[in-house]
Protein backbone atom coordinates (compact mmCIF):
# COMPACT_ATOMS: atom_id res chain seq x y z
CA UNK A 1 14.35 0.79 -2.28
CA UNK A 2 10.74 0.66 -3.59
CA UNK A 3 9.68 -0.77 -0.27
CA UNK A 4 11.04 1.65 1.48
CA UNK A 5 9.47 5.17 -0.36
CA UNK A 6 5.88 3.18 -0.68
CA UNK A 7 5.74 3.00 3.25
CA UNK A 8 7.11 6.52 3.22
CA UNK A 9 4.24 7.86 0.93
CA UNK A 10 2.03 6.05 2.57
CA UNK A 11 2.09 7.46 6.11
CA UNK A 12 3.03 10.62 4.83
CA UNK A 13 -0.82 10.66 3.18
CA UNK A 14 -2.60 9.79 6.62
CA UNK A 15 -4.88 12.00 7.94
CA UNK A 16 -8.30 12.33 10.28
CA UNK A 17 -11.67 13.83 8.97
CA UNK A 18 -14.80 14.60 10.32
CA UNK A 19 -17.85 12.36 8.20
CA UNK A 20 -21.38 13.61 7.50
CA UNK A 21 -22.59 12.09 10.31
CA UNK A 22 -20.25 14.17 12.27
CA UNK A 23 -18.07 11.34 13.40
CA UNK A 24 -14.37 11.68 13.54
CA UNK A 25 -12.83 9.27 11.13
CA UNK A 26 -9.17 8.41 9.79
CA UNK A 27 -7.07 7.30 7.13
CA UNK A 28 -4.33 4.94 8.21
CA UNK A 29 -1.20 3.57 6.28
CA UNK A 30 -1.46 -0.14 7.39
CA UNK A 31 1.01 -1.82 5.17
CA UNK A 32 2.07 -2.92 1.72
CA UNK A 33 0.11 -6.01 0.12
CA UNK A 34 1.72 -6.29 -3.08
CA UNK A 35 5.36 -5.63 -4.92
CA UNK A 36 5.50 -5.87 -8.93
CA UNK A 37 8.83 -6.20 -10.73
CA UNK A 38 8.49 -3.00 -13.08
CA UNK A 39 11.03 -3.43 -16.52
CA UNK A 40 10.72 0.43 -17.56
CA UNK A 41 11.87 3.49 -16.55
CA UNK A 42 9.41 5.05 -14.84
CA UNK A 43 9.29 8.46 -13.02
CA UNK A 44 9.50 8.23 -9.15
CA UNK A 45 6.45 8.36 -7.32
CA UNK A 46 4.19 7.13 -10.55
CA UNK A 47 1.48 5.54 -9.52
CA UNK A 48 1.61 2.39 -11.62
CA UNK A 49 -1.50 -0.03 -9.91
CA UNK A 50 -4.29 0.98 -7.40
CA UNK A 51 -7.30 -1.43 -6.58
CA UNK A 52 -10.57 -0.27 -5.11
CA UNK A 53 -11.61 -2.78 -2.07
CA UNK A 54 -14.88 -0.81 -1.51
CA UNK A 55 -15.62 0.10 2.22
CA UNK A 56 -14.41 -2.65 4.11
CA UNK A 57 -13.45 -3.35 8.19
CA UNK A 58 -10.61 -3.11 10.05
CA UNK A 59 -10.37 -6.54 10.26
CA UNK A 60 -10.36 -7.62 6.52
CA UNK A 61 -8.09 -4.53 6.23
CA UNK A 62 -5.75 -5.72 8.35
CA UNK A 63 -5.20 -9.17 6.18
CA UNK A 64 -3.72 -7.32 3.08
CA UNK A 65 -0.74 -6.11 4.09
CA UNK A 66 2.74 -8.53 3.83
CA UNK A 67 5.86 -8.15 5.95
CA UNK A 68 8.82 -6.38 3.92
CA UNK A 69 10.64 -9.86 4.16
CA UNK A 70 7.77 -12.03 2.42
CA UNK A 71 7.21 -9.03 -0.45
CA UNK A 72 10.63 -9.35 -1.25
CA UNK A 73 10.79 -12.80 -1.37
CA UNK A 74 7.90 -12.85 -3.95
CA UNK A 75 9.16 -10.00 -5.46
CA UNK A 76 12.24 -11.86 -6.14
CA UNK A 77 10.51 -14.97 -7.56
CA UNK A 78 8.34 -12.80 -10.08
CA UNK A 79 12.37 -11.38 -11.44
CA UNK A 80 13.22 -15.47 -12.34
CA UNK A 81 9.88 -16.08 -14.23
């Protein structure tokens, strides 16, 4: 299930860094915001949409990302249209 290998990738590409200002940072998985119906064979693991939300905090962050249940609800919805 696409659900399923995006929340996969997306802990699998986690990791902790140290900034220039020599301050320990990290990169967290926290969760899948958006599904899209896809009608053509496509290669698994393609990249197909990305969006660039600029430096934001933890707290915006933590408004984008949808429970598997309501994805797949909307997912399913965006099949009928």
């Amino acid at each position: 299930m696409a659900y399923d290998k995006a929340v996969k990738i997306g802990k699998a590409a986690e990791y902790k860094f140290i900034n220039s200002d020599n301050l320990q940072m990290e990169w967290i998985f926290i969760g899948i915001g958006n599904l899209l119906p896809i009608s053509k064979d496509i290669e698994d693991g393609s990249e197909i949409m990305w969006e660039n939300y600029g430096n934001i905090s933890n707290r915006r962050a933590m408004k984008f990302p949808i429970s598997e249940e309501n994805l797949l609800e909307e997912l399913n919805k965006k099949k009928e249209i």
